[in-house]
Protein backbone atom coordinates (compact mmCIF):
# COMPACT_ATOMS: atom_id res chain seq x y z
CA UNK A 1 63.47 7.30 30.74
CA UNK A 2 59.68 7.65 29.81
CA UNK A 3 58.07 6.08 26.78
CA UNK A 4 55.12 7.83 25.07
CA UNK A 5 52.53 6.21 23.43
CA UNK A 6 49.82 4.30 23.87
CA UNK A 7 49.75 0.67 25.95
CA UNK A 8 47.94 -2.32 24.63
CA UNK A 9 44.52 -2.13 27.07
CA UNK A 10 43.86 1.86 25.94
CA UNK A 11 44.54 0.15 22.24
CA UNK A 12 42.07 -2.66 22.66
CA UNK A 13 39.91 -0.29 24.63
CA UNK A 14 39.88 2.06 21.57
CA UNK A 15 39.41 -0.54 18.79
CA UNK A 16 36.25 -2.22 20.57
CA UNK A 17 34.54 1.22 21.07
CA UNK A 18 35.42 1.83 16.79
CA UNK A 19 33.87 -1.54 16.48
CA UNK A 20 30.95 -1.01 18.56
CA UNK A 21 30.71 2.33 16.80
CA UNK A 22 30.45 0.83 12.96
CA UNK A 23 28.18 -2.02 13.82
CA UNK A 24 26.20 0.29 15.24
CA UNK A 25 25.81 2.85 11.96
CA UNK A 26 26.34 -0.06 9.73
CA UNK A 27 22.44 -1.39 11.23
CA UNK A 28 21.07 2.17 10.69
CA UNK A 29 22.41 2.06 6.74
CA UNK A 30 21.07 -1.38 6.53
CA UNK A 31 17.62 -0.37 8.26
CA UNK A 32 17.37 2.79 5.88
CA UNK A 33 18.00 0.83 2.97
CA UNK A 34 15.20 -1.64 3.59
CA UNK A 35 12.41 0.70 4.96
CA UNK A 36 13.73 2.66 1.25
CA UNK A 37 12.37 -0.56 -0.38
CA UNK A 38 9.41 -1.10 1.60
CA UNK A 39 8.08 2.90 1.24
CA UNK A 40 8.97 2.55 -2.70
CA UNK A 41 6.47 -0.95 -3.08
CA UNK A 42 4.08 0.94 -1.00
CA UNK A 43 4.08 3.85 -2.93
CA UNK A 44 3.66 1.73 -6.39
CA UNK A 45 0.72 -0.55 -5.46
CA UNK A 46 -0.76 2.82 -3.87
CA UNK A 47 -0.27 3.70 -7.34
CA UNK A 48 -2.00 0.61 -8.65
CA UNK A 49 -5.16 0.88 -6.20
CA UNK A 50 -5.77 4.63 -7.04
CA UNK A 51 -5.31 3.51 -11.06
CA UNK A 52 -8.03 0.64 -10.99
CA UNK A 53 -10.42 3.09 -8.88
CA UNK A 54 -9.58 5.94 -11.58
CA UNK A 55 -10.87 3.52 -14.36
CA UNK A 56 -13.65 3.14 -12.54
CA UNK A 57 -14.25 6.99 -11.93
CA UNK A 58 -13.58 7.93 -15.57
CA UNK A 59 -16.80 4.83 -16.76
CA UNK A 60 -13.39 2.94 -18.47
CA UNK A 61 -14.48 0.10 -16.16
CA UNK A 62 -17.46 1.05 -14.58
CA UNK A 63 -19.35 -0.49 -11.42
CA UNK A 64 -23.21 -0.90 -12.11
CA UNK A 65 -24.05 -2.37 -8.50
CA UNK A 66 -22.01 -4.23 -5.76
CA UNK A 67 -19.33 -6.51 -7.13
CA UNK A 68 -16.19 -8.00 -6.85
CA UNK A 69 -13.43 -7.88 -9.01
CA UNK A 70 -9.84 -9.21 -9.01
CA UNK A 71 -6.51 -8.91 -11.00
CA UNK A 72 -3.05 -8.47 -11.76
CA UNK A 73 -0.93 -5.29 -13.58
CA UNK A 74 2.24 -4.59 -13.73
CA UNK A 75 4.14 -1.31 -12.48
CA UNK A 76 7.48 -0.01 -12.40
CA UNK A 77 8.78 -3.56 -14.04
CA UNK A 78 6.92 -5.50 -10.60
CA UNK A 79 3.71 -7.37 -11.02
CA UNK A 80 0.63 -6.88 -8.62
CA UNK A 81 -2.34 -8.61 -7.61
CA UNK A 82 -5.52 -6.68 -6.88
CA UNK A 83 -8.71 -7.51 -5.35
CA UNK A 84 -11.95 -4.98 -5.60
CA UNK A 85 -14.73 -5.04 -2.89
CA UNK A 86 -17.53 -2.62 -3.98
CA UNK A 87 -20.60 -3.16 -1.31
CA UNK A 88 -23.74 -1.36 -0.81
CA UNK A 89 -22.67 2.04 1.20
CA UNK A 90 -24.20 2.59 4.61
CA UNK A 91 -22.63 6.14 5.42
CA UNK A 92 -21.64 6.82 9.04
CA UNK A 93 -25.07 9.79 9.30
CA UNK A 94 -27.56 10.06 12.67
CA UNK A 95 -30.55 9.15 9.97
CA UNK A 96 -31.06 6.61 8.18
CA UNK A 97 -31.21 7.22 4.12
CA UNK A 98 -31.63 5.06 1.19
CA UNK A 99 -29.18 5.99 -1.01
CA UNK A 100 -29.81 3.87 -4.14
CA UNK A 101 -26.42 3.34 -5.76
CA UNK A 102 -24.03 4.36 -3.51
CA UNK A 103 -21.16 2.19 -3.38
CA UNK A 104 -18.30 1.71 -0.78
CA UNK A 105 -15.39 0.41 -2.96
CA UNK A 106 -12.31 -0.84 -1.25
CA UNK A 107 -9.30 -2.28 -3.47
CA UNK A 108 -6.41 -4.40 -1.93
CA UNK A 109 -3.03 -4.90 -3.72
CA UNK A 110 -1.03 -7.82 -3.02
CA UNK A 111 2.97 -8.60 -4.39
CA UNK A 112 2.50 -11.15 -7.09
CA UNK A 113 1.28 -14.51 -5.98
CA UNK A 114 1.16 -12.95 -1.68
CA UNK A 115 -2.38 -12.49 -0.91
CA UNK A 116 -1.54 -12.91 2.77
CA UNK A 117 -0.99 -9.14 3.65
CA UNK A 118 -2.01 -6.17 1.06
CA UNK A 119 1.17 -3.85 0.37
CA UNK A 120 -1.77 -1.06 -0.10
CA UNK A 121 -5.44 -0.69 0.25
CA UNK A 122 -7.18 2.03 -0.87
CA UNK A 123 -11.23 2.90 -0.27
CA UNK A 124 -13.96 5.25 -1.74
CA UNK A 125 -17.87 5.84 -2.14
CA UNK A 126 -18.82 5.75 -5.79
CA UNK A 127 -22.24 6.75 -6.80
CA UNK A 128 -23.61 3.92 -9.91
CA UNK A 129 -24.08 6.47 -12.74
CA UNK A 130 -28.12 6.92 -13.53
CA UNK A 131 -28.16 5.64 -16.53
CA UNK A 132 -26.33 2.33 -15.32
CA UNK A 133 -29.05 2.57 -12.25
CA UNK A 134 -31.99 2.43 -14.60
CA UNK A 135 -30.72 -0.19 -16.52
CA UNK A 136 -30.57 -2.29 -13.79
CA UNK A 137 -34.17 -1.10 -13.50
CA UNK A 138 -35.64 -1.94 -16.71
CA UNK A 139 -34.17 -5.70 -16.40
């Protein structure tokens, strides 16, 4: 008489290859979900770097020479740290120009109280409004 079924080793064999299996996806879910939460703070301090250089852009908090400039908002219920580097521009050109009040801004966002590693930076070249240029003039 013949049994059917399976025997103990193709049972074991069978359970460690399931096991293998879910670890396996279980590290991809886990991976997903924290590159989801690293893409989504990158995104909002991306937010916050564009923001402070749109302030700047729109004379709400305009640059009048180079400066620096530093500090904190709060965005989608997180807070952020920012730090603004606005420097003399020397454009990348096969002659060399003086262009009076051009300014290479760059603006680095930190997590609250990490100023280790910026989450975003952000960079432009502003040009110092006239007016604002011959005030600095007439001092």
């Amino acid at each position: 008489m013949r049994q059917r079924g399976f025997t103990l080793m193709e049972v074991l064999v069978a359970v460690a290859v399931l096991a293998t299996a879910l670890a396996a996806a279980i590290r991809v879910g886990s991976q997903a979900g924290s590159n989801t939460v690293e893409l989504r703070e990158r995104a909002y301090a991306g937010w916050v770097a564009e923001n402070q250089l749109a302030r700047i852009q729109s004379g709400i908090d305009p640059l009048d020479g180079p400066t620096q400039r530093s500090g904190a908002t709060q965005m989608a219920g997180m807070e952020w740290d920012w730090e603004l580097n606005a420097a003399q521009a020397a454009p990348p050109l096969p002659v060399n120009l003086d262009l009076p009040g051009l300014l290479e801004i760059e603006i680095e966002v930190f997590r609250e109280g990490d100023t280790e590693q910026p989450v975003a930076v952000r960079s432009l070249w502003y040009q110092v409004p006239r007016q604002l240029q011959e005030e600095d003039g007439d001092e």
